[in-house]
PDB file of N, CA and C in Angstrom:
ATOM      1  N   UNK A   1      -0.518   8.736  23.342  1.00  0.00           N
ATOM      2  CA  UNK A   1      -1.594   9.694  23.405  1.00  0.00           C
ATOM      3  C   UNK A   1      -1.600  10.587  22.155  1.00  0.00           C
ATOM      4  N   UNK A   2      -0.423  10.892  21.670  1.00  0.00           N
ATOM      5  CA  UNK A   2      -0.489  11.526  20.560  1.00  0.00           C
ATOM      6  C   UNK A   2      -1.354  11.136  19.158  1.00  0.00           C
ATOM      7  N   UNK A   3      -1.072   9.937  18.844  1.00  0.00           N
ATOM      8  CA  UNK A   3      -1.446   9.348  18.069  1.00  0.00           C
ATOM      9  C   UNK A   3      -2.711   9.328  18.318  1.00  0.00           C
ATOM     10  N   UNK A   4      -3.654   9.498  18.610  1.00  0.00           N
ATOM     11  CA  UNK A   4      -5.425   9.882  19.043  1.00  0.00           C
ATOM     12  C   UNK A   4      -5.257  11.363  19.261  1.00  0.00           C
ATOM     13  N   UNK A   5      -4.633  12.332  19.055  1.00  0.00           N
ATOM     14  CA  UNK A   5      -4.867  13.499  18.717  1.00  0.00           C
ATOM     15  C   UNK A   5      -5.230  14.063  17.506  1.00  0.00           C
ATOM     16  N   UNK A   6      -6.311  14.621  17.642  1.00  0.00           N
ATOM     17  CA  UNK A   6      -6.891  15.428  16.366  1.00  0.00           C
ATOM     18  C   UNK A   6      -7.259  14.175  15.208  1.00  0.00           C
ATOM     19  N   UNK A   7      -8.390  13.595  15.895  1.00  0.00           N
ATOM     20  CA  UNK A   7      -8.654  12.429  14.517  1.00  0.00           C
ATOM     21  C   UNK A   7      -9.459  12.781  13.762  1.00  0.00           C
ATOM     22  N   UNK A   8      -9.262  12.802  12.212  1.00  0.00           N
ATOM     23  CA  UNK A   8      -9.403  14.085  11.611  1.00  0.00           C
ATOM     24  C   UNK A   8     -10.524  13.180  11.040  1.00  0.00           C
ATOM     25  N   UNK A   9      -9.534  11.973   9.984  1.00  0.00           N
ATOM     26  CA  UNK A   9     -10.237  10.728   9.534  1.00  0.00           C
ATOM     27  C   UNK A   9     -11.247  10.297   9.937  1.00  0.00           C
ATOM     28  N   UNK A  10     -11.186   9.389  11.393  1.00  0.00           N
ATOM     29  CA  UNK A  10     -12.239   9.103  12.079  1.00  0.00           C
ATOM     30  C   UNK A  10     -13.534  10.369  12.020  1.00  0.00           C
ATOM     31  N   UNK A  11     -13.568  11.780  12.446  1.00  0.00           N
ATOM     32  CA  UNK A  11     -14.529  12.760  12.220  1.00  0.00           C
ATOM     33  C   UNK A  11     -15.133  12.552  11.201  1.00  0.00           C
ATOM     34  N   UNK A  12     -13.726  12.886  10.049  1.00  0.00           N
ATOM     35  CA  UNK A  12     -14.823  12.684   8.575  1.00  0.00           C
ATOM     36  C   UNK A  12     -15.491  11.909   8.227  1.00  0.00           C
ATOM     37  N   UNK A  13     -15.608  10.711   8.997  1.00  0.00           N
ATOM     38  CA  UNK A  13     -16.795   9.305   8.608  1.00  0.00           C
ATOM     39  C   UNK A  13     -18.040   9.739   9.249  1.00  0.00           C
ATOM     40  N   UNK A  14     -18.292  10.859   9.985  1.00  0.00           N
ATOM     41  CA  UNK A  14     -19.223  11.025  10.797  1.00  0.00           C
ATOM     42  C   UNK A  14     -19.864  12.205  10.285  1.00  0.00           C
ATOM     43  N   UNK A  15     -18.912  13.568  10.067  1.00  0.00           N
ATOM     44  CA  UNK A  15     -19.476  14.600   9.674  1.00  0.00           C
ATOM     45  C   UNK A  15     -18.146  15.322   8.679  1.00  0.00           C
ATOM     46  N   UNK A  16     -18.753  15.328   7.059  1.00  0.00           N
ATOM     47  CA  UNK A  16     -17.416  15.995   6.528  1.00  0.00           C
ATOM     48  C   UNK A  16     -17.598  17.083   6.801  1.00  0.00           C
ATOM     49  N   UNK A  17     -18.046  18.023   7.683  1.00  0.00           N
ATOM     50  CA  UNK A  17     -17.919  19.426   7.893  1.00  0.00           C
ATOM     51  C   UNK A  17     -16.906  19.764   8.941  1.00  0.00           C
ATOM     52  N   UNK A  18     -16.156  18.971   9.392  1.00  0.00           N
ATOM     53  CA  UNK A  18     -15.042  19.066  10.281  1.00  0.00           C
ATOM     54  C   UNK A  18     -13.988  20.788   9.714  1.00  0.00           C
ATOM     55  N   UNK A  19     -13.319  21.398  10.155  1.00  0.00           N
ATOM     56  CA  UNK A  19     -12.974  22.055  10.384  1.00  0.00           C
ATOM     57  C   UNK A  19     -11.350  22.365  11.029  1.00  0.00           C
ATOM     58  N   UNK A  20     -10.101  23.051  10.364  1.00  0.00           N
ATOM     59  CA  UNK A  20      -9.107  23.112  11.025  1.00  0.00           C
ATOM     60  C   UNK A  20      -8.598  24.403  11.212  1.00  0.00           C
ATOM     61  N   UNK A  21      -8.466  25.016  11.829  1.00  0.00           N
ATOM     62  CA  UNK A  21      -8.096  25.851  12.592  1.00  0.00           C
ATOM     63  C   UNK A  21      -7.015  26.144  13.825  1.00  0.00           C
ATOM     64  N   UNK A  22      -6.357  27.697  13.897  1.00  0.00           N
ATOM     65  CA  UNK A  22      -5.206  27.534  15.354  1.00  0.00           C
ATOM     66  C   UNK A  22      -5.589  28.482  16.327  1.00  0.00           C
ATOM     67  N   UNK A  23      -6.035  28.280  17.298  1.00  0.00           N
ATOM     68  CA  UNK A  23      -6.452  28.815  18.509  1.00  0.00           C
ATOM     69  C   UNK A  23      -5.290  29.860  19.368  1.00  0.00           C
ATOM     70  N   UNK A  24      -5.018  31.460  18.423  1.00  0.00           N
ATOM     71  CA  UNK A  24      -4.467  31.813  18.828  1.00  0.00           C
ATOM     72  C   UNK A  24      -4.961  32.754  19.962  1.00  0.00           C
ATOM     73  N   UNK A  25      -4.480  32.843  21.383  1.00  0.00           N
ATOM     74  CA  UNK A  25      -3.275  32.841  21.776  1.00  0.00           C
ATOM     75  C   UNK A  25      -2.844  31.344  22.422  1.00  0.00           C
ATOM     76  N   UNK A  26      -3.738  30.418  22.306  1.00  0.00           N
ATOM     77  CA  UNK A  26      -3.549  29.214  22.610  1.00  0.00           C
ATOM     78  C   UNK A  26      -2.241  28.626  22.157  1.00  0.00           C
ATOM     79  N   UNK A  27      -2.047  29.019  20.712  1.00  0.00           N
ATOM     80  CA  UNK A  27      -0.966  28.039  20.271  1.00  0.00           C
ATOM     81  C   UNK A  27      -0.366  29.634  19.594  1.00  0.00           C
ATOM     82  N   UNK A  28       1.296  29.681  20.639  1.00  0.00           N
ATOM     83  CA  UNK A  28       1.710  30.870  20.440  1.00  0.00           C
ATOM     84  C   UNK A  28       2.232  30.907  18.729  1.00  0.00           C
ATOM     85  N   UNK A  29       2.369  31.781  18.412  1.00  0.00           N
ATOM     86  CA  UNK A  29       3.161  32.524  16.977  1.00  0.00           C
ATOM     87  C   UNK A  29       1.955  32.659  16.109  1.00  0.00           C
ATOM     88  N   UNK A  30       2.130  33.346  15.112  1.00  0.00           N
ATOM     89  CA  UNK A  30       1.351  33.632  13.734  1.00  0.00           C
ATOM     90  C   UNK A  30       0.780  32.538  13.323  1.00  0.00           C
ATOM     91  N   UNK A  31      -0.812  32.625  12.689  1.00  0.00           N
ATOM     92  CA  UNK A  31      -1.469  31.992  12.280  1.00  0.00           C
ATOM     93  C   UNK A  31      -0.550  31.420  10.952  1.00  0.00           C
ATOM     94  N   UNK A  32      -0.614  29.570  10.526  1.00  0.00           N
ATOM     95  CA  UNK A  32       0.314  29.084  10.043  1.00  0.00           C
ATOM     96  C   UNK A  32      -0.865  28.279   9.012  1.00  0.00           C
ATOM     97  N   UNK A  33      -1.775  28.381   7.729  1.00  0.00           N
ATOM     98  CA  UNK A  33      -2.834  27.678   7.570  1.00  0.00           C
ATOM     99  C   UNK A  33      -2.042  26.440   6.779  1.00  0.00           C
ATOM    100  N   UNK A  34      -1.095  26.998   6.182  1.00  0.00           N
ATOM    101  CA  UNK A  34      -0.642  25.806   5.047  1.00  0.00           C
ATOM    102  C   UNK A  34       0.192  24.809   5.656  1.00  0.00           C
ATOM    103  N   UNK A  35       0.895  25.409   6.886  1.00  0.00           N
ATOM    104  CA  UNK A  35       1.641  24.474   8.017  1.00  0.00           C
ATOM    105  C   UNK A  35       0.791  23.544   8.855  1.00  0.00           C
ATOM    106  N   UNK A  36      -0.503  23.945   8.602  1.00  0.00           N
ATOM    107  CA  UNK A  36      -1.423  23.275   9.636  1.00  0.00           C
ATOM    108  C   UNK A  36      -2.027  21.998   8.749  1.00  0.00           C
ATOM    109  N   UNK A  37      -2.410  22.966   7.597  1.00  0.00           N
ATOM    110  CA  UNK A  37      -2.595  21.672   6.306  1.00  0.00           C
ATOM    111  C   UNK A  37      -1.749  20.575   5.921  1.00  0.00           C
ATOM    112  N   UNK A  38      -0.834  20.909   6.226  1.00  0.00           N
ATOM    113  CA  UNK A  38       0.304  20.054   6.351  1.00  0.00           C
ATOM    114  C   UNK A  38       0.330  18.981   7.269  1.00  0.00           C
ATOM    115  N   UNK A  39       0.185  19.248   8.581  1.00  0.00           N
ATOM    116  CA  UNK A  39       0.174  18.891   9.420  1.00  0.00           C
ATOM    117  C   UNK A  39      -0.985  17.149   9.761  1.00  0.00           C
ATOM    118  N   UNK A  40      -1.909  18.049   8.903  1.00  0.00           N
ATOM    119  CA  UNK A  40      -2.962  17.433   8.888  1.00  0.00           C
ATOM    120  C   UNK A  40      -3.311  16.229   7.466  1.00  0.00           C
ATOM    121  N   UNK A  41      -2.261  16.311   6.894  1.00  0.00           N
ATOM    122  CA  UNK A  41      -2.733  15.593   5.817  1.00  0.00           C
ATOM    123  C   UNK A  41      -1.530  14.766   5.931  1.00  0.00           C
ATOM    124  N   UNK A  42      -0.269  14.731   6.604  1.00  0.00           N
ATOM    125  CA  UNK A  42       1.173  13.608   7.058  1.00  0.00           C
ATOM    126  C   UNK A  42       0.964  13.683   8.589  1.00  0.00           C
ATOM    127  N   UNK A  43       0.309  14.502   9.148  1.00  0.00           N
ATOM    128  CA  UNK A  43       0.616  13.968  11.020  1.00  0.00           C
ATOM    129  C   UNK A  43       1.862  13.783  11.342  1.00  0.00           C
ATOM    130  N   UNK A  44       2.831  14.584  10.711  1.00  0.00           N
ATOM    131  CA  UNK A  44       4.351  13.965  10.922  1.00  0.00           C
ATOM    132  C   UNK A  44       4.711  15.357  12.057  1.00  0.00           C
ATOM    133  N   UNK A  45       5.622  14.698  12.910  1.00  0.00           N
ATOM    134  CA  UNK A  45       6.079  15.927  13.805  1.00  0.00           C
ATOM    135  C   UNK A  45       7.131  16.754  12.722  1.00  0.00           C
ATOM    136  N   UNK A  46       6.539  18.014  13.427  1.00  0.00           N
ATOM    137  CA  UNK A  46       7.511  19.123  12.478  1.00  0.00           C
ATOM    138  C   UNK A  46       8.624  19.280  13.033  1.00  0.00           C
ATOM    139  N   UNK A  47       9.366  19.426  11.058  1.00  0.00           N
ATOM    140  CA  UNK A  47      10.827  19.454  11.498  1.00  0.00           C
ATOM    141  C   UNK A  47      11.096  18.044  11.067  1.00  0.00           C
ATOM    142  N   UNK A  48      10.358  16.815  11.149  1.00  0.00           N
ATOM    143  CA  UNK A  48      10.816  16.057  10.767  1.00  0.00           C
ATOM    144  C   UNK A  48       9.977  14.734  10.442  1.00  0.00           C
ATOM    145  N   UNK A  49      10.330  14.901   8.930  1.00  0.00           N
ATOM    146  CA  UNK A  49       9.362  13.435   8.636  1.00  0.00           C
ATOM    147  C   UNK A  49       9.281  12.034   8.561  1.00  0.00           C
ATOM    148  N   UNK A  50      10.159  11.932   9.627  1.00  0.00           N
ATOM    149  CA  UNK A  50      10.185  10.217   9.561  1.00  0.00           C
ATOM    150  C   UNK A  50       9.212   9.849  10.951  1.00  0.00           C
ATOM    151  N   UNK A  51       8.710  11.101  11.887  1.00  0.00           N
ATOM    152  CA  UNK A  51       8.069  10.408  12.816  1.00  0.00           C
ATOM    153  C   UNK A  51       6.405  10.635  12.745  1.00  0.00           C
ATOM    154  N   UNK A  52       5.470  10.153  12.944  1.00  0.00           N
ATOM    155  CA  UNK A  52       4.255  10.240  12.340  1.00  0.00           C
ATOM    156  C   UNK A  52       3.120   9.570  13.253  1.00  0.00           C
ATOM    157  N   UNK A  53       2.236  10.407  13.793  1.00  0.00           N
ATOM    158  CA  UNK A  53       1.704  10.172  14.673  1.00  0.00           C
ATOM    159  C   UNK A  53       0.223   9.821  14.260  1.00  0.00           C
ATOM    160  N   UNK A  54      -0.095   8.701  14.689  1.00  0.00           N
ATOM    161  CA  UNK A  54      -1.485   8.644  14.019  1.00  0.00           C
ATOM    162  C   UNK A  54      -1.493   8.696  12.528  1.00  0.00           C
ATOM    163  N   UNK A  55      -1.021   7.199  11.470  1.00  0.00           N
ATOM    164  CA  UNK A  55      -0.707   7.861  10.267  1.00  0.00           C
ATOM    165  C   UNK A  55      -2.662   7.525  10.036  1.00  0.00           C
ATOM    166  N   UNK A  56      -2.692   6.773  10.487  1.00  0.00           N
ATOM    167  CA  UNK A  56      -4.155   6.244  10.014  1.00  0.00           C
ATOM    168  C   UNK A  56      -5.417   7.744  10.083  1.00  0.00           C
ATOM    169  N   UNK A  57      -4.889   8.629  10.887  1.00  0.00           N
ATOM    170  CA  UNK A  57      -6.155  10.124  10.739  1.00  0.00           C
ATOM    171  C   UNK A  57      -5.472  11.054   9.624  1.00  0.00           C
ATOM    172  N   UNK A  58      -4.757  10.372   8.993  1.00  0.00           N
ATOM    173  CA  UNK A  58      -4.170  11.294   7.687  1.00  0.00           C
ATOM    174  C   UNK A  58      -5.474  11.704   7.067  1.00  0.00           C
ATOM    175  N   UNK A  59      -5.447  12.991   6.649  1.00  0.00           N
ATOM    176  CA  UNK A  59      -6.533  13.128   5.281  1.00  0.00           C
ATOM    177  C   UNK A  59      -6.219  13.894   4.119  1.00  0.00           C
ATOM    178  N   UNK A  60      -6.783  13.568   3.213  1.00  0.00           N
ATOM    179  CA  UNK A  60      -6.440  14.094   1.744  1.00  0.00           C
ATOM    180  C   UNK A  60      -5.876  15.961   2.133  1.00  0.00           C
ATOM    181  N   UNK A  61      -5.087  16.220   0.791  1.00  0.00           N
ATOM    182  CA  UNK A  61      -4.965  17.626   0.869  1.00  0.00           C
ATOM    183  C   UNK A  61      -6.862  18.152   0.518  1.00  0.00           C
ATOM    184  N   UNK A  62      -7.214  18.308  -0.186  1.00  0.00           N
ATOM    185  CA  UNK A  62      -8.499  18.496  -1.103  1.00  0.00           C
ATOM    186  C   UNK A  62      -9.269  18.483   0.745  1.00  0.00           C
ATOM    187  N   UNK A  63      -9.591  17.548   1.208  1.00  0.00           N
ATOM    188  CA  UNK A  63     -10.319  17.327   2.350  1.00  0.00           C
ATOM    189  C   UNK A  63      -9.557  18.206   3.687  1.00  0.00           C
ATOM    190  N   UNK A  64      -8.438  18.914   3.817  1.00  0.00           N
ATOM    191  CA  UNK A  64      -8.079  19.466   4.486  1.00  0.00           C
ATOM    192  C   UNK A  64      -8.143  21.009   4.363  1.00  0.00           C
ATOM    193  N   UNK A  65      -7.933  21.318   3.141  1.00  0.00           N
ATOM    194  CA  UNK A  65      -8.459  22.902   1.907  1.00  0.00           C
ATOM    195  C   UNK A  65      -9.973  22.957   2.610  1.00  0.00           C
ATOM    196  N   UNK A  66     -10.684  22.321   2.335  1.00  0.00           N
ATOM    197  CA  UNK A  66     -12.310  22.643   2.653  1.00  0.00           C
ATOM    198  C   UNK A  66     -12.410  22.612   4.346  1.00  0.00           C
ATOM    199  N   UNK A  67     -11.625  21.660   4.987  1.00  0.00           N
ATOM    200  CA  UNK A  67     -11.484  22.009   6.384  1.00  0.00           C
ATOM    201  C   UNK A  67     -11.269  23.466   6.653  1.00  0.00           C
ATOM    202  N   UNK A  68     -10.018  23.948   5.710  1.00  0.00           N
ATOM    203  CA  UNK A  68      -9.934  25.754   6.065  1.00  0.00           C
ATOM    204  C   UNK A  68     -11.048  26.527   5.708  1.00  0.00           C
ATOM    205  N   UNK A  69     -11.620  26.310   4.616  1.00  0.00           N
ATOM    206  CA  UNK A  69     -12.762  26.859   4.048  1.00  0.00           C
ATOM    207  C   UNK A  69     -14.231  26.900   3.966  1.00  0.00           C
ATOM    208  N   UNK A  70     -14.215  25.756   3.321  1.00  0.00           N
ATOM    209  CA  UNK A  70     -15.830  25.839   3.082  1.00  0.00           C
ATOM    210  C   UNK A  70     -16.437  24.873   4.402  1.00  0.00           C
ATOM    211  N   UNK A  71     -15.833  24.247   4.966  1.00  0.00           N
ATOM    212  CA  UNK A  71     -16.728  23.340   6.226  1.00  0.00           C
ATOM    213  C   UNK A  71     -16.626  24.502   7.313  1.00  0.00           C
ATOM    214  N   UNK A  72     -15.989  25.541   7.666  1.00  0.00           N
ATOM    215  CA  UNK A  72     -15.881  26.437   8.919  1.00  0.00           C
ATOM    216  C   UNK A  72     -17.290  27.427   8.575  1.00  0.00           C
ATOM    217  N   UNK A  73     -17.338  27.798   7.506  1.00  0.00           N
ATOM    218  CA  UNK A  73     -17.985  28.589   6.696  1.00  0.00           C
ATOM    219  C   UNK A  73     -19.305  28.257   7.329  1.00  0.00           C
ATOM    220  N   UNK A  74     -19.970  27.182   6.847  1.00  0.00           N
ATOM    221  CA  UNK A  74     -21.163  25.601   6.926  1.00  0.00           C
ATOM    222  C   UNK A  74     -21.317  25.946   8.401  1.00  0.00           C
ATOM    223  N   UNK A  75     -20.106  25.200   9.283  1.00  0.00           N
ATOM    224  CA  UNK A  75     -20.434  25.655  10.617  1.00  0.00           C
ATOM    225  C   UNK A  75     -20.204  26.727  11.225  1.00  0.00           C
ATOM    226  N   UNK A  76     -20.522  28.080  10.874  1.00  0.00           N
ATOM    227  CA  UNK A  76     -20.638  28.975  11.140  1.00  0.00           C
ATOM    228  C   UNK A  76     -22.280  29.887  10.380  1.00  0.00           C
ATOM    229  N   UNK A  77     -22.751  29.257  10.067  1.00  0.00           N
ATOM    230  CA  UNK A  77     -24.358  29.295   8.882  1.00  0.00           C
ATOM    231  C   UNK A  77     -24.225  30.484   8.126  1.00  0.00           C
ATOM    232  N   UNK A  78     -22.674  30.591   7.275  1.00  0.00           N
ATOM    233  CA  UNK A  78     -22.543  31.893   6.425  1.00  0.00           C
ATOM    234  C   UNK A  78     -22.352  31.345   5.415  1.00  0.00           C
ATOM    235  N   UNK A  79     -22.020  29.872   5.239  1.00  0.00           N
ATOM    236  CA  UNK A  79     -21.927  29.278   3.685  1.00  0.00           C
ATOM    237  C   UNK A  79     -22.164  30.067   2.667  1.00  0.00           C
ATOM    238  N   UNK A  80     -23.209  31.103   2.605  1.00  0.00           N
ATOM    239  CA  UNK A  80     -24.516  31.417   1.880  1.00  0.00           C
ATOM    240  C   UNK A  80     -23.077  33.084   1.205  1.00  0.00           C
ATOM    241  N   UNK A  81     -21.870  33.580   2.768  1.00  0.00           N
ATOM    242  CA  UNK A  81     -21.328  34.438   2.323  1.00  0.00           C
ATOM    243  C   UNK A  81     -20.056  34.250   1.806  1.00  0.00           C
ATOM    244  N   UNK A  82     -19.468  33.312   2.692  1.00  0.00           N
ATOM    245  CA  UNK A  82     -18.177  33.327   3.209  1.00  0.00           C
ATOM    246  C   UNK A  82     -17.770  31.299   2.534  1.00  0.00           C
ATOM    247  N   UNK A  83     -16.311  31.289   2.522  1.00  0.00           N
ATOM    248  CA  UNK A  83     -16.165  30.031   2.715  1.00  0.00           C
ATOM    249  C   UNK A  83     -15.330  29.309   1.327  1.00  0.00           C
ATOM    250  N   UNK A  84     -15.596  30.130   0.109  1.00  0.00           N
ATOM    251  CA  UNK A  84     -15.742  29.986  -0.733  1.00  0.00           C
ATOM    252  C   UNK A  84     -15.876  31.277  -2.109  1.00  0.00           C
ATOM    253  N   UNK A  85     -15.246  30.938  -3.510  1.00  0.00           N
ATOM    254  CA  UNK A  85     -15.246  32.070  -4.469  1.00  0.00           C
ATOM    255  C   UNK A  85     -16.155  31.603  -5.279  1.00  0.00           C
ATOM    256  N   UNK A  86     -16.909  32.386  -4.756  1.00  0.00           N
ATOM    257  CA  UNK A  86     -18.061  32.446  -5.702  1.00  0.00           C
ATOM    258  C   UNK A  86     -18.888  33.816  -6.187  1.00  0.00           C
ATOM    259  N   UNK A  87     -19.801  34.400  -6.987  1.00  0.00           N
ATOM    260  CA  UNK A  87     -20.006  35.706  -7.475  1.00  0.00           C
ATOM    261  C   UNK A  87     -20.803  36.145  -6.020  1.00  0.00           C
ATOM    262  N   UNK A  88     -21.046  37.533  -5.476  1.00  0.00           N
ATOM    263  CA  UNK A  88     -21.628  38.021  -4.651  1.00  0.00           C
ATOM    264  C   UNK A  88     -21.329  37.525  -2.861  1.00  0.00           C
ATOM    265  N   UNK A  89     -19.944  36.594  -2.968  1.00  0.00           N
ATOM    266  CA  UNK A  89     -19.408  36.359  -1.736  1.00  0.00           C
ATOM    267  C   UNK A  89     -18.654  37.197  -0.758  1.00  0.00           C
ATOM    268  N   UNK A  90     -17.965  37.258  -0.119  1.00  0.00           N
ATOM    269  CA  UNK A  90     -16.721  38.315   0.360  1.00  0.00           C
ATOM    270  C   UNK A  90     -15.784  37.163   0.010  1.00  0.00           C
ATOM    271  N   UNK A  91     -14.638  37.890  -0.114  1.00  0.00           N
ATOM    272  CA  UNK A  91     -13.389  36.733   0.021  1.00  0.00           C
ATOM    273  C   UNK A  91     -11.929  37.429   0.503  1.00  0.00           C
ATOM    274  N   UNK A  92     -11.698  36.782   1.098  1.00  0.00           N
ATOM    275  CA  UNK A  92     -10.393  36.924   1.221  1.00  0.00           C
ATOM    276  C   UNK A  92      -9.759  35.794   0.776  1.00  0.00           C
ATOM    277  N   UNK A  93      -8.281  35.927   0.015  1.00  0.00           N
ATOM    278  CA  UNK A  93      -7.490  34.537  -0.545  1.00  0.00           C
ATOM    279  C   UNK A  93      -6.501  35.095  -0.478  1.00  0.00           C
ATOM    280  N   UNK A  94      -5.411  34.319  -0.803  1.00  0.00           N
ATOM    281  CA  UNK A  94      -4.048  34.603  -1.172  1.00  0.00           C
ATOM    282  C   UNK A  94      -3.632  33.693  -2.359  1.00  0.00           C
ATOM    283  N   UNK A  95      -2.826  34.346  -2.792  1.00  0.00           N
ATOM    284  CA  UNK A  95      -1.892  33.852  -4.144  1.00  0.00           C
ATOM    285  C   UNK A  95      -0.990  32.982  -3.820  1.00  0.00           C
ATOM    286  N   UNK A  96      -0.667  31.610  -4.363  1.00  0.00           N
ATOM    287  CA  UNK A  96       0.171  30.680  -3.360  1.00  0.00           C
ATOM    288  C   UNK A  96       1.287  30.757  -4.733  1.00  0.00           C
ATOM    289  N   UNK A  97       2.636  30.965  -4.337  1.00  0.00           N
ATOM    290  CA  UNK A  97       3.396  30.277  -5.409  1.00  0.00           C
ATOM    291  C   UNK A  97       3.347  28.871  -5.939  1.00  0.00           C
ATOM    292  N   UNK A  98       2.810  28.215  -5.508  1.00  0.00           N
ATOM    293  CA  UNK A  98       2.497  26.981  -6.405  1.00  0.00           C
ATOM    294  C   UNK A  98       1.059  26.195  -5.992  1.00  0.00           C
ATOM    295  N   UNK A  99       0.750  25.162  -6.685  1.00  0.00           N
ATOM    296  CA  UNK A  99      -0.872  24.515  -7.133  1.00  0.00           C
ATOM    297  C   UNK A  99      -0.563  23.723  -5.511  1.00  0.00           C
ATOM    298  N   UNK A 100      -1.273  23.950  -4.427  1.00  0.00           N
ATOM    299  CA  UNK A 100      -1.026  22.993  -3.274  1.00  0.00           C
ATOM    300  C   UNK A 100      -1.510  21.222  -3.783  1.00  0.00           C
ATOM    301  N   UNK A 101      -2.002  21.030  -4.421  1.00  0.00           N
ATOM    302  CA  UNK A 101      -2.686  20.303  -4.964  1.00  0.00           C
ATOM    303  C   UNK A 101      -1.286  18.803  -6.060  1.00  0.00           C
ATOM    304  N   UNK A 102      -0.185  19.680  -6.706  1.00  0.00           N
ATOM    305  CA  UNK A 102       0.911  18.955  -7.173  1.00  0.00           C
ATOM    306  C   UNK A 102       2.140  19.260  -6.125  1.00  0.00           C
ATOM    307  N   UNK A 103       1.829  19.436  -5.125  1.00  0.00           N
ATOM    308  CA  UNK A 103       3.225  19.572  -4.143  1.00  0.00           C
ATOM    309  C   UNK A 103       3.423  18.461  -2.940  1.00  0.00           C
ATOM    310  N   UNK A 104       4.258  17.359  -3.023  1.00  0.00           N
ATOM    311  CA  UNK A 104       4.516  17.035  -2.037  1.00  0.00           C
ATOM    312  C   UNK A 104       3.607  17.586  -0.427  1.00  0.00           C
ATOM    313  N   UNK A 105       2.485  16.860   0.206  1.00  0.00           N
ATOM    314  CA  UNK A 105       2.416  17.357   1.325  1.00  0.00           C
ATOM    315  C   UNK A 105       3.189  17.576   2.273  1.00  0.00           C
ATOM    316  N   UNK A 106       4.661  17.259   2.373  1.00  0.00           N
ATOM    317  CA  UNK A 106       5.665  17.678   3.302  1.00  0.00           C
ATOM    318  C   UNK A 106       6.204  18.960   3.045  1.00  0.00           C
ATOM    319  N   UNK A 107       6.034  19.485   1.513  1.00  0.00           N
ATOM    320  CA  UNK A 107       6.541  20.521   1.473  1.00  0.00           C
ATOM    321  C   UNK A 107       5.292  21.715   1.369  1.00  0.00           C
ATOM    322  N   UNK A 108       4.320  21.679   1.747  1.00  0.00           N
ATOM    323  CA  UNK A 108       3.238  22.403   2.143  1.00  0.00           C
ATOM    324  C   UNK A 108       3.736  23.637   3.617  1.00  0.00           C
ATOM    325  N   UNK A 109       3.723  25.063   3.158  1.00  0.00           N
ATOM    326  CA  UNK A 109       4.435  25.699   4.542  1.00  0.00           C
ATOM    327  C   UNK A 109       4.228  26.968   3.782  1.00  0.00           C
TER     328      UNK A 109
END
C-alpha cells in the first residue's frame, strides 16, 4: 500500500500544478519543507536509504521546489502575488546553506 502513496509522478502527467505540503496538526512536529522535498524526490523511508517505496513516483528536485512554490501559489489564484520572486510580489524565503539543486537528494533536510 505504501508504494501507491502520494503518486506524485503519475499526478504530474495529468496536472503539473500538483502541490506538496504537511498537514499540521495532522502530521505531528514542525513544518519540515526540505525533508519533505526529500522525501518526495527518493520516496525512501526516513532514516534510511536503502528502502524505497514507490521508486517509480520519484520526481525531479526542480519539479518538487515548484510543488512548494509556484504550483500551491496557481492553486490558490495568487500566482499573480505569491509563489514566486519576482518585483512587486510578497515573499517570504530562506537562505539555504547550499544550491539544493548540486546536493545529493538524500542529503536534502
Amino acid at each position: 500500500r505504501t508504494n501507491r502513496w502520494a503518486p506524485l509522478a503519475t499526478a504530474m502527467k495529468y496536472n503539473p500544478h500538483i502541490s506538496i505540503h504537511q498537514d499540521t496538526p495532522g502530521i505531528s512536529g514542525p513544518p519540515l519543507p526540505l525533508l519533505n522535498i526529500q522525501t518526495a524526490v527518493t520516496r525512501c523511508e526516513r532514516g534510511n536509504r536503502e528502502v524505497v517505496y514507490g521508486a517509480e513516483q520519484c520526481i525531479s528536485v526542480h519539479e518538487a521546489i515548484k510543488a512548494y512554490t509556484v504550483a500551491p501559489a496557481w492553486q490558490l489564484f495568487m500566482e499573480n502575488k505569491i509563489g514566486s520572486l519576482k518585483v512587486g510580489k510578497f515573499a517570504d524565503f530562506v537562505i539555504l546553506s547550499e544550491n539544493p539543486y548540486n546536493k545529493s537528494p538524500h542529503d536534502l533536510e
